[in-house]
PDB file of N, CA and C in Angstrom:
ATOM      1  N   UNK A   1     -38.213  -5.222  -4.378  1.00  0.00           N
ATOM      2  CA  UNK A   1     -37.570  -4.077  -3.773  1.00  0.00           C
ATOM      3  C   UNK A   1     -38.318  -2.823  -4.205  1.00  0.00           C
ATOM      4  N   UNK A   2     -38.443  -1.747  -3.184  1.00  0.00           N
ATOM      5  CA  UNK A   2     -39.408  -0.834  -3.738  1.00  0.00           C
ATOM      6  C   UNK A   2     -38.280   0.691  -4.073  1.00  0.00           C
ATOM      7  N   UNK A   3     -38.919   1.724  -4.658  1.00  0.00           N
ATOM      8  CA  UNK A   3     -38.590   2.102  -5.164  1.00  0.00           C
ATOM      9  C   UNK A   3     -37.444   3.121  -4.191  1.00  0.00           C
ATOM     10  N   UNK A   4     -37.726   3.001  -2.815  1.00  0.00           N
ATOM     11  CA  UNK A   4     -36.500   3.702  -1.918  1.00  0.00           C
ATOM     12  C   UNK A   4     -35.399   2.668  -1.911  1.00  0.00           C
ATOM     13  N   UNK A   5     -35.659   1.418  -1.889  1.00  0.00           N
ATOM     14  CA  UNK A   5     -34.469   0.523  -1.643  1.00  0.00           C
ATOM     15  C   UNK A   5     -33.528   0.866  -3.160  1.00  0.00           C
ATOM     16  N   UNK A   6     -33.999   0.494  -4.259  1.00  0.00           N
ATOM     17  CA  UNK A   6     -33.033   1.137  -5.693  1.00  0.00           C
ATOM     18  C   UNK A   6     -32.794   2.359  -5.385  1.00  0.00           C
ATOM     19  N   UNK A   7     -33.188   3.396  -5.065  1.00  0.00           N
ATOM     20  CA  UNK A   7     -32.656   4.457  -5.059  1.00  0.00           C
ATOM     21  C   UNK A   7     -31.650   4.624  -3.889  1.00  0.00           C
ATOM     22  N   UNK A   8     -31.245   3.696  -2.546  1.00  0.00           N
ATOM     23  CA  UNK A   8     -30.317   3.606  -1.786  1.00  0.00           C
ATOM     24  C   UNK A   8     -29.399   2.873  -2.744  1.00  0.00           C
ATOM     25  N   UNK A   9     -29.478   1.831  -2.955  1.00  0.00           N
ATOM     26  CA  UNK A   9     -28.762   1.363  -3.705  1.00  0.00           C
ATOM     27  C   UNK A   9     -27.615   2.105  -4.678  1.00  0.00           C
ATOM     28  N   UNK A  10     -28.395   2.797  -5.821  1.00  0.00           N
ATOM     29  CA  UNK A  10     -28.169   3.562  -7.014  1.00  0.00           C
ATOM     30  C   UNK A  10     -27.005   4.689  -6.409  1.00  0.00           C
ATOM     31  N   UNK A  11     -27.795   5.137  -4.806  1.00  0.00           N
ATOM     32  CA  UNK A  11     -26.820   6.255  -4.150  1.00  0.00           C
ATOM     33  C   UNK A  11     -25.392   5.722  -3.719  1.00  0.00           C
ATOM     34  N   UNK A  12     -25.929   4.654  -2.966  1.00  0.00           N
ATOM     35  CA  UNK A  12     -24.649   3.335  -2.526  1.00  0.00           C
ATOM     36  C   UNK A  12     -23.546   3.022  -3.667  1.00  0.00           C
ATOM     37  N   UNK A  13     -24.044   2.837  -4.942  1.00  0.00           N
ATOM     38  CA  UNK A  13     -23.330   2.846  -6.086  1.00  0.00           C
ATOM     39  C   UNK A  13     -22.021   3.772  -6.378  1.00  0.00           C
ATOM     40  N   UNK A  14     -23.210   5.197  -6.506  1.00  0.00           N
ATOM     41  CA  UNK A  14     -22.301   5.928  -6.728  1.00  0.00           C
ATOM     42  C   UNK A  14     -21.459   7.082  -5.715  1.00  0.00           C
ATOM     43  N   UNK A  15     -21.896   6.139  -4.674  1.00  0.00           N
ATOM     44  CA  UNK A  15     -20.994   6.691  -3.530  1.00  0.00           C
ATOM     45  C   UNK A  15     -19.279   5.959  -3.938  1.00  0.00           C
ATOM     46  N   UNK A  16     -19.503   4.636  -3.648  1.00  0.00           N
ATOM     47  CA  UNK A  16     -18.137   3.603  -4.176  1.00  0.00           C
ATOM     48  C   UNK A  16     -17.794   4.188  -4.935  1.00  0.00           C
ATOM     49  N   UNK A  17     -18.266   4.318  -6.204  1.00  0.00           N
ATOM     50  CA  UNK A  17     -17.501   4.812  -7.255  1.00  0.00           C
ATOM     51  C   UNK A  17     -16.511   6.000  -7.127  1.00  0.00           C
ATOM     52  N   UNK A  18     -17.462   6.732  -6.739  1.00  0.00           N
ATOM     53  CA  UNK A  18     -16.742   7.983  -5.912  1.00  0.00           C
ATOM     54  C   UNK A  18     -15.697   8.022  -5.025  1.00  0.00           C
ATOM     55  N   UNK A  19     -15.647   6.873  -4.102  1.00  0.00           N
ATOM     56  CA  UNK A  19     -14.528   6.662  -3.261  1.00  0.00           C
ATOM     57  C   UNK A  19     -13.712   5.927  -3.857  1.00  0.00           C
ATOM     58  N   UNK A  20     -14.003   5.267  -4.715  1.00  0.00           N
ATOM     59  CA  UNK A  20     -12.571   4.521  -5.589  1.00  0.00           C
ATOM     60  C   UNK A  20     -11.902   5.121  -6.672  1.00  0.00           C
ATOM     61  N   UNK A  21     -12.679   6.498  -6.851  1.00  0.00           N
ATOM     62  CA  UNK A  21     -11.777   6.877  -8.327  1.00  0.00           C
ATOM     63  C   UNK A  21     -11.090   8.347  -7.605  1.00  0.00           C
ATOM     64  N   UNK A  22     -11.803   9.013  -6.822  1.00  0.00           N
ATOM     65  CA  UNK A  22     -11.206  10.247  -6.143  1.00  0.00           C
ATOM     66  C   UNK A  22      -9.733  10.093  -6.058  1.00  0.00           C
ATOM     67  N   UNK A  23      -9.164   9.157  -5.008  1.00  0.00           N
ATOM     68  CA  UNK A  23      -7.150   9.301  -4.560  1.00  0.00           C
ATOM     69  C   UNK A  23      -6.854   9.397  -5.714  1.00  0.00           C
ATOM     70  N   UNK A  24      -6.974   8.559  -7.393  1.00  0.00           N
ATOM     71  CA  UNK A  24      -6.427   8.424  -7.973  1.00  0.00           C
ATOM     72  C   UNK A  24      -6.453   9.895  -9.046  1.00  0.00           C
ATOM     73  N   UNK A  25      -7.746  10.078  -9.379  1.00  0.00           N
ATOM     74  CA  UNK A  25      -8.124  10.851 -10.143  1.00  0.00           C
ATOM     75  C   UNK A  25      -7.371  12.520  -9.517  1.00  0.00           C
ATOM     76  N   UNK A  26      -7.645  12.703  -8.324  1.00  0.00           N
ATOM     77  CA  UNK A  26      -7.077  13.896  -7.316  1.00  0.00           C
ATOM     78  C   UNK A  26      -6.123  13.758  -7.537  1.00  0.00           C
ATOM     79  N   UNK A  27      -5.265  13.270  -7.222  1.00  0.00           N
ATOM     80  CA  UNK A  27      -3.172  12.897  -7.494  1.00  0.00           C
ATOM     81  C   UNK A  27      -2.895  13.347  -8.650  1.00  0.00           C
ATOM     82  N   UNK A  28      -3.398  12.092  -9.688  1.00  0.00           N
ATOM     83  CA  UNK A  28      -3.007  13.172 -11.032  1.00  0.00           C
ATOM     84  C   UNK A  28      -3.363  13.842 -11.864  1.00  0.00           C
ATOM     85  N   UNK A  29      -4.615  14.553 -10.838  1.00  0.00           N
ATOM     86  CA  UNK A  29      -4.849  15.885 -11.233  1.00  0.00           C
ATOM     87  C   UNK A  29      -3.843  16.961 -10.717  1.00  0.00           C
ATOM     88  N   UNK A  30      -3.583  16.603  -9.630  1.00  0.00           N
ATOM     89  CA  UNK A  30      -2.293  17.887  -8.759  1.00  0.00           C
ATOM     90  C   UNK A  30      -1.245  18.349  -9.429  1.00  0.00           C
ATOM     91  N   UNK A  31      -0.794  16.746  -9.843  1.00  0.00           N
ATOM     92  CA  UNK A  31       0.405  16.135 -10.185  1.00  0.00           C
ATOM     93  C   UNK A  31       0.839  17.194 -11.984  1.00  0.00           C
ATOM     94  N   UNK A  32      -0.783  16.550 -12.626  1.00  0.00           N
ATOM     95  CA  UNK A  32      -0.924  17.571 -13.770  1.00  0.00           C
ATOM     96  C   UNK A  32      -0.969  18.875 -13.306  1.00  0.00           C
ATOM     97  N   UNK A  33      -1.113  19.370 -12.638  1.00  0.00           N
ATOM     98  CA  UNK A  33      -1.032  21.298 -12.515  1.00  0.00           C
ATOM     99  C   UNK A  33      -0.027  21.376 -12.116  1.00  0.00           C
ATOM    100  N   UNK A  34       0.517  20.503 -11.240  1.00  0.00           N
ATOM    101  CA  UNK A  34       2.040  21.158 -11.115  1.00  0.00           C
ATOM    102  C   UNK A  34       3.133  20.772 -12.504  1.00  0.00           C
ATOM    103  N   UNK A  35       3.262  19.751 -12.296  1.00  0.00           N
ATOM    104  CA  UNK A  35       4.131  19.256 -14.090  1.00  0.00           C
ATOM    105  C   UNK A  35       3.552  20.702 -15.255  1.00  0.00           C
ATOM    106  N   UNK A  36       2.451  21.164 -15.550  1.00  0.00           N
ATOM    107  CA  UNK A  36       2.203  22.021 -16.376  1.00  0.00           C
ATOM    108  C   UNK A  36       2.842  23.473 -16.215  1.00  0.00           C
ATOM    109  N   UNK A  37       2.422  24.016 -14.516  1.00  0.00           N
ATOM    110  CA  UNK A  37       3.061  25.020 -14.535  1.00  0.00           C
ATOM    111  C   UNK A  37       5.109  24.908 -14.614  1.00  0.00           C
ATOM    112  N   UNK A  38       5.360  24.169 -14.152  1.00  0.00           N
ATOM    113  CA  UNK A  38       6.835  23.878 -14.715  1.00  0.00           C
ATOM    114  C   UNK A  38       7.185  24.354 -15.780  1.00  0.00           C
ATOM    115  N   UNK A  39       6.177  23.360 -16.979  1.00  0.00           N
ATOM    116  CA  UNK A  39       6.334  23.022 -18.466  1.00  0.00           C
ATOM    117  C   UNK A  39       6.212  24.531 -18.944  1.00  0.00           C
ATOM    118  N   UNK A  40       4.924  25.777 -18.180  1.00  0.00           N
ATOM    119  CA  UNK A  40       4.964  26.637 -18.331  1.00  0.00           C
ATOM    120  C   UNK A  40       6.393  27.824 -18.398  1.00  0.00           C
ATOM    121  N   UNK A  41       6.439  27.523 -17.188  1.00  0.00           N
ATOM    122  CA  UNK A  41       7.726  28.313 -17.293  1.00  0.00           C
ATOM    123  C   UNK A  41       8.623  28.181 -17.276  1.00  0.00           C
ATOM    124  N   UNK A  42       9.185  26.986 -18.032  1.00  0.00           N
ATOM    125  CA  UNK A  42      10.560  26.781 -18.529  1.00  0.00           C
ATOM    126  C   UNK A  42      10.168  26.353 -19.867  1.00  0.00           C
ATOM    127  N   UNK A  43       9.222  26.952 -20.700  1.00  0.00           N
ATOM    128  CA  UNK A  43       8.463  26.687 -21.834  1.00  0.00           C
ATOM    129  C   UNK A  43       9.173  25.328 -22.447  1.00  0.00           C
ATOM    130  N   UNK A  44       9.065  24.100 -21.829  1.00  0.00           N
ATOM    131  CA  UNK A  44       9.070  22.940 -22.147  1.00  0.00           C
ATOM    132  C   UNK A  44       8.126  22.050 -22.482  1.00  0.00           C
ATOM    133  N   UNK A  45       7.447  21.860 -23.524  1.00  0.00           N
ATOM    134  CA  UNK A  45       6.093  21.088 -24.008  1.00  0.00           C
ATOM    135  C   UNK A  45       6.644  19.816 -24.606  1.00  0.00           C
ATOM    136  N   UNK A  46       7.150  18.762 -23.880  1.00  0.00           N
ATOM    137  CA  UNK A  46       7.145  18.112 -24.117  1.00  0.00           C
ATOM    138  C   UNK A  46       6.542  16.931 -23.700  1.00  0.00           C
ATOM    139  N   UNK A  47       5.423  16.105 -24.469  1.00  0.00           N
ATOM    140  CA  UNK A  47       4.597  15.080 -23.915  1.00  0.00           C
ATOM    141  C   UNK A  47       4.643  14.585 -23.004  1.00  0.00           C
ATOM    142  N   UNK A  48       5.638  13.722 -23.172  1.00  0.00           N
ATOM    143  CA  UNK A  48       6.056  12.430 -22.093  1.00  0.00           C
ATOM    144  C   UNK A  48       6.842  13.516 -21.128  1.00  0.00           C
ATOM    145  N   UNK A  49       7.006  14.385 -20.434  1.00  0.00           N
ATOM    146  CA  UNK A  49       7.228  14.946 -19.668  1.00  0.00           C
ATOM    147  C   UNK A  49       6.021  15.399 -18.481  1.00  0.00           C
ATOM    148  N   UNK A  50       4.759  14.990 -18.864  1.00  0.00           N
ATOM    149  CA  UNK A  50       3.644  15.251 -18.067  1.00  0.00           C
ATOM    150  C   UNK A  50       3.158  13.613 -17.743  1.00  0.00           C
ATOM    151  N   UNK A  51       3.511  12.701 -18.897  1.00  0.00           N
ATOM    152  CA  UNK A  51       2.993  11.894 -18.446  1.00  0.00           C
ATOM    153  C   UNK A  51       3.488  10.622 -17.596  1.00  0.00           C
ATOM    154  N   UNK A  52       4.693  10.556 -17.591  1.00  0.00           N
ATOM    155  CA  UNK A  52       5.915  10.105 -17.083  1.00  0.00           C
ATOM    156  C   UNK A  52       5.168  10.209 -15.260  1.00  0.00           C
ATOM    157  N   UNK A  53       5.188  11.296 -14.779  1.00  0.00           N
ATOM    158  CA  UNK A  53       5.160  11.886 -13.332  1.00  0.00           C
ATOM    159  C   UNK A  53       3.914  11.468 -13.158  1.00  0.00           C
ATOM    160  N   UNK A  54       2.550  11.725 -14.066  1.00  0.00           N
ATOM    161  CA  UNK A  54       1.417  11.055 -13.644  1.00  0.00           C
ATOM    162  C   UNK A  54       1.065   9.512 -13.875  1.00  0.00           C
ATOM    163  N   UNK A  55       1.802   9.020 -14.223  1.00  0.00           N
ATOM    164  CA  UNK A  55       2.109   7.308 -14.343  1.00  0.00           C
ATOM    165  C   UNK A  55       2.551   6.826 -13.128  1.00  0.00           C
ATOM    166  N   UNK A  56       3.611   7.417 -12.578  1.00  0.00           N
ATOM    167  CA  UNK A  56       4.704   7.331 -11.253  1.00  0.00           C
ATOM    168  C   UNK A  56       3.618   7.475 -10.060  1.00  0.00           C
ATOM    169  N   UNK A  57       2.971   8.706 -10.007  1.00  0.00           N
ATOM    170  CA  UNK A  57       1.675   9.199  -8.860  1.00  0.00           C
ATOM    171  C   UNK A  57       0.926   7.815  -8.677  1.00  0.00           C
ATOM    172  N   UNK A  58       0.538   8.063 -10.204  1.00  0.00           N
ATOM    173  CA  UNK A  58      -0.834   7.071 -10.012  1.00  0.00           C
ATOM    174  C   UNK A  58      -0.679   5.667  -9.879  1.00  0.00           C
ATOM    175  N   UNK A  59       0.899   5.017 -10.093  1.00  0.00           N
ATOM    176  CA  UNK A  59       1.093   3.573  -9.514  1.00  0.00           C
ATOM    177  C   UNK A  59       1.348   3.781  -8.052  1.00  0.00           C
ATOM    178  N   UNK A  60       1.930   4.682  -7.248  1.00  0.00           N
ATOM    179  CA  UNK A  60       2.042   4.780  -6.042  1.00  0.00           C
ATOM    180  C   UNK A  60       0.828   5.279  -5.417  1.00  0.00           C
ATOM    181  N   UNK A  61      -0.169   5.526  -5.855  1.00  0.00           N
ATOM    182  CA  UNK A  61      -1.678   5.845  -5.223  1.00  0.00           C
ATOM    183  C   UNK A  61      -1.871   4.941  -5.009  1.00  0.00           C
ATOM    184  N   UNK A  62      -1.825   3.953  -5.613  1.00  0.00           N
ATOM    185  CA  UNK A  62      -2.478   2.362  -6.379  1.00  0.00           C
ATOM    186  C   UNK A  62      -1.902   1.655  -5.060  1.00  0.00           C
ATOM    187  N   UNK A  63      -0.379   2.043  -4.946  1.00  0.00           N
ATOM    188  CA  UNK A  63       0.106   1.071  -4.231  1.00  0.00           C
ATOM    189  C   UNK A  63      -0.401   1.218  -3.038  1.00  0.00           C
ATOM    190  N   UNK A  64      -0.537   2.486  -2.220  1.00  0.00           N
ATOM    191  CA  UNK A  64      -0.778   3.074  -1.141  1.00  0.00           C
ATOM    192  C   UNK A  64      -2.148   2.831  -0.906  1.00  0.00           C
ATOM    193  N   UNK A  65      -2.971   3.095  -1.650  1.00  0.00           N
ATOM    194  CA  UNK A  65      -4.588   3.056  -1.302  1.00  0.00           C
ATOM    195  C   UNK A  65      -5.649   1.757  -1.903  1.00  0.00           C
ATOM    196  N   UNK A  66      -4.887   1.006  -2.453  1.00  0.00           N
ATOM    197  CA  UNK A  66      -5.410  -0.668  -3.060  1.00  0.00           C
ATOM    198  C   UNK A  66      -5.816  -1.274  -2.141  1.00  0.00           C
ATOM    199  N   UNK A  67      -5.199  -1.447  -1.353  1.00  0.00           N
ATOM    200  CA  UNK A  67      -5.823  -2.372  -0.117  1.00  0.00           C
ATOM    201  C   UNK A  67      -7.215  -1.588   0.826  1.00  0.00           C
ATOM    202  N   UNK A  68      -7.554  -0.770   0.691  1.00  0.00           N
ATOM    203  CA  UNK A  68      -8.300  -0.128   1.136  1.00  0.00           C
ATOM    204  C   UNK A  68      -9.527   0.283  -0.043  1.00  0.00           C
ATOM    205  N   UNK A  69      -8.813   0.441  -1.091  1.00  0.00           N
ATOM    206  CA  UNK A  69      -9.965   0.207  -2.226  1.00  0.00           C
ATOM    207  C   UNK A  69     -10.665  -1.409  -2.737  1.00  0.00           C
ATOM    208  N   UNK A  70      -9.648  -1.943  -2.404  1.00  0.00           N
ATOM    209  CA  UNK A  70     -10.246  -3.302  -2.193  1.00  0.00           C
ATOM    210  C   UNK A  70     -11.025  -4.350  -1.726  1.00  0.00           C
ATOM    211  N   UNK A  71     -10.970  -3.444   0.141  1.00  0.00           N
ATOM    212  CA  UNK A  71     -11.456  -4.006   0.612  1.00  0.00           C
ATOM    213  C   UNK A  71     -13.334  -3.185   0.666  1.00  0.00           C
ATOM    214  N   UNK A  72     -12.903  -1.788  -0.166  1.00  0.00           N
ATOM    215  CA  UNK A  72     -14.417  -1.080   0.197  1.00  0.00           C
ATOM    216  C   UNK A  72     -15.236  -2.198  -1.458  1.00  0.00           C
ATOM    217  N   UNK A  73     -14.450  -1.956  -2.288  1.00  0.00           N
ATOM    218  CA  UNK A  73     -15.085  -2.916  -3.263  1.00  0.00           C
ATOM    219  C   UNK A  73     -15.939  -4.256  -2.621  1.00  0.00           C
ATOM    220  N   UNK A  74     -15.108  -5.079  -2.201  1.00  0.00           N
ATOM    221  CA  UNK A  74     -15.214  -6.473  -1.192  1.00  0.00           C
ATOM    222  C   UNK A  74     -16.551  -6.642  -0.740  1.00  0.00           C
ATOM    223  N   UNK A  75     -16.578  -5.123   0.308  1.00  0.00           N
ATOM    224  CA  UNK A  75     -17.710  -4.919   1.152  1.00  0.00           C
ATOM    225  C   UNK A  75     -18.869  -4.533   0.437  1.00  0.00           C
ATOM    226  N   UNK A  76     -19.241  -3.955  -0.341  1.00  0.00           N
ATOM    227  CA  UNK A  76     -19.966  -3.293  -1.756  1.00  0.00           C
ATOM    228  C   UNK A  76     -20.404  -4.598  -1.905  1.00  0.00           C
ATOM    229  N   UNK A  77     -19.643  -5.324  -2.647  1.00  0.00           N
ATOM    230  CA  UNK A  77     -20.095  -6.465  -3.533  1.00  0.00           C
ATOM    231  C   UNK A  77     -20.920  -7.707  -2.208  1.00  0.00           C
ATOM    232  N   UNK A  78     -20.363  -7.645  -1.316  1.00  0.00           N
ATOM    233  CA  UNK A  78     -21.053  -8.176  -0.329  1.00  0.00           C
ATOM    234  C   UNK A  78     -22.126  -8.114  -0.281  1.00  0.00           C
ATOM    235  N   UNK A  79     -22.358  -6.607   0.045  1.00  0.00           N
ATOM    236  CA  UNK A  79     -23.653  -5.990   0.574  1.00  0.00           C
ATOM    237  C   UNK A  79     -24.677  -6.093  -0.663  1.00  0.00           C
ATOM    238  N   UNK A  80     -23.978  -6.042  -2.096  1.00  0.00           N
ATOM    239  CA  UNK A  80     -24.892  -6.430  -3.204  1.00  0.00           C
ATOM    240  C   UNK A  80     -25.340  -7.422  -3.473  1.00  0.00           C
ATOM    241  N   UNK A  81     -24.900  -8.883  -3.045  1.00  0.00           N
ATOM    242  CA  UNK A  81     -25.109  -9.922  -3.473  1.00  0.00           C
ATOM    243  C   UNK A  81     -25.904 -10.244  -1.794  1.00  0.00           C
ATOM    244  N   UNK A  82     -26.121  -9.353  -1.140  1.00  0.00           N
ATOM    245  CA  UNK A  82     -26.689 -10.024  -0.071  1.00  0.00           C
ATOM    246  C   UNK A  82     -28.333  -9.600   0.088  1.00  0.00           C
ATOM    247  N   UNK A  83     -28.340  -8.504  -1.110  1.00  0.00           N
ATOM    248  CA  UNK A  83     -29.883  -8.061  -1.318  1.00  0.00           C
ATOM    249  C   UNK A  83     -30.079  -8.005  -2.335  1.00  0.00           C
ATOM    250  N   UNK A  84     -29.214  -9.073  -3.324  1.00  0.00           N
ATOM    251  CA  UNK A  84     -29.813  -9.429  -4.112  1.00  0.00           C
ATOM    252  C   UNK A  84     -31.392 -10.215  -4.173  1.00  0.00           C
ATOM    253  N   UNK A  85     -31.684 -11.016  -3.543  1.00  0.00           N
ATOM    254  CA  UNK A  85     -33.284 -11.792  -2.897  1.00  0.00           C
ATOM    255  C   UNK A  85     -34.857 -10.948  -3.112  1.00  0.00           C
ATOM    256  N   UNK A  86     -33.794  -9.402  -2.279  1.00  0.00           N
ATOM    257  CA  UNK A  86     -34.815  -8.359  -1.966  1.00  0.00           C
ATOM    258  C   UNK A  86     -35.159  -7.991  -3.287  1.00  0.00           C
ATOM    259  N   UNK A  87     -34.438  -7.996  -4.709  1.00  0.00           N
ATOM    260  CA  UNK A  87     -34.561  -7.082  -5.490  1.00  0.00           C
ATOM    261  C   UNK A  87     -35.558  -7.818  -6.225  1.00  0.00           C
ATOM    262  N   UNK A  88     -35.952  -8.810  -6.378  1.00  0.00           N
ATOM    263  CA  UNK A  88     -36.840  -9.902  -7.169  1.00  0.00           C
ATOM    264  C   UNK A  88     -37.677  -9.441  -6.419  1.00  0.00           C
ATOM    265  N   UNK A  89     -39.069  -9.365  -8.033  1.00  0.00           N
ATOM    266  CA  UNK A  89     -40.334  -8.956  -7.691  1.00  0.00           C
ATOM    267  C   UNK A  89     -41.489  -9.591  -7.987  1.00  0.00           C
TER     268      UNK A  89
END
């Protein structure tokens, strides 16, 4: 494989990655700015009060967008093991 095919690849990589961690990572990031400004102004700092709501988000991301992260994984791993051949030099 020459040196444009790894570097599609490498991009291909971290494209997936990118599409599988974004819904989750985005949510409870929101999830954290809003829970904070709350915590802000009802000066409530209490731990498990931020993390409670981003536990809740991020299993219902999971639930909502799994099958679709699954299946881009699926296809990924496909497409990797199908040029695998090419990569031997």
């Amino acid at each position: 494989m020459n040196e444009d095919g790894i570097m599609t690849l490498a991009a291909r990589t971290l494209e997936v990655a990118m599409l599988l961690g974004a819904p989750m990572l985005l949510s409870v990031l929101a999830v954290g700015v809003l829970v904070g400004l709350v915590q802000a102004a009802t000066q409530i700092n209490e731990m498990t009060l931020s993390f409670i709501p981003k536990l809740l988000v991020l299993a219902a991301v999971l639930m909502i967008t799994g099958h679709w992260m699954l299946a881009l994984l699926v296809d990924f791993s496909r497409e990797l093991i199908a040029s695998a051949p090419l990569m031997v030099i």
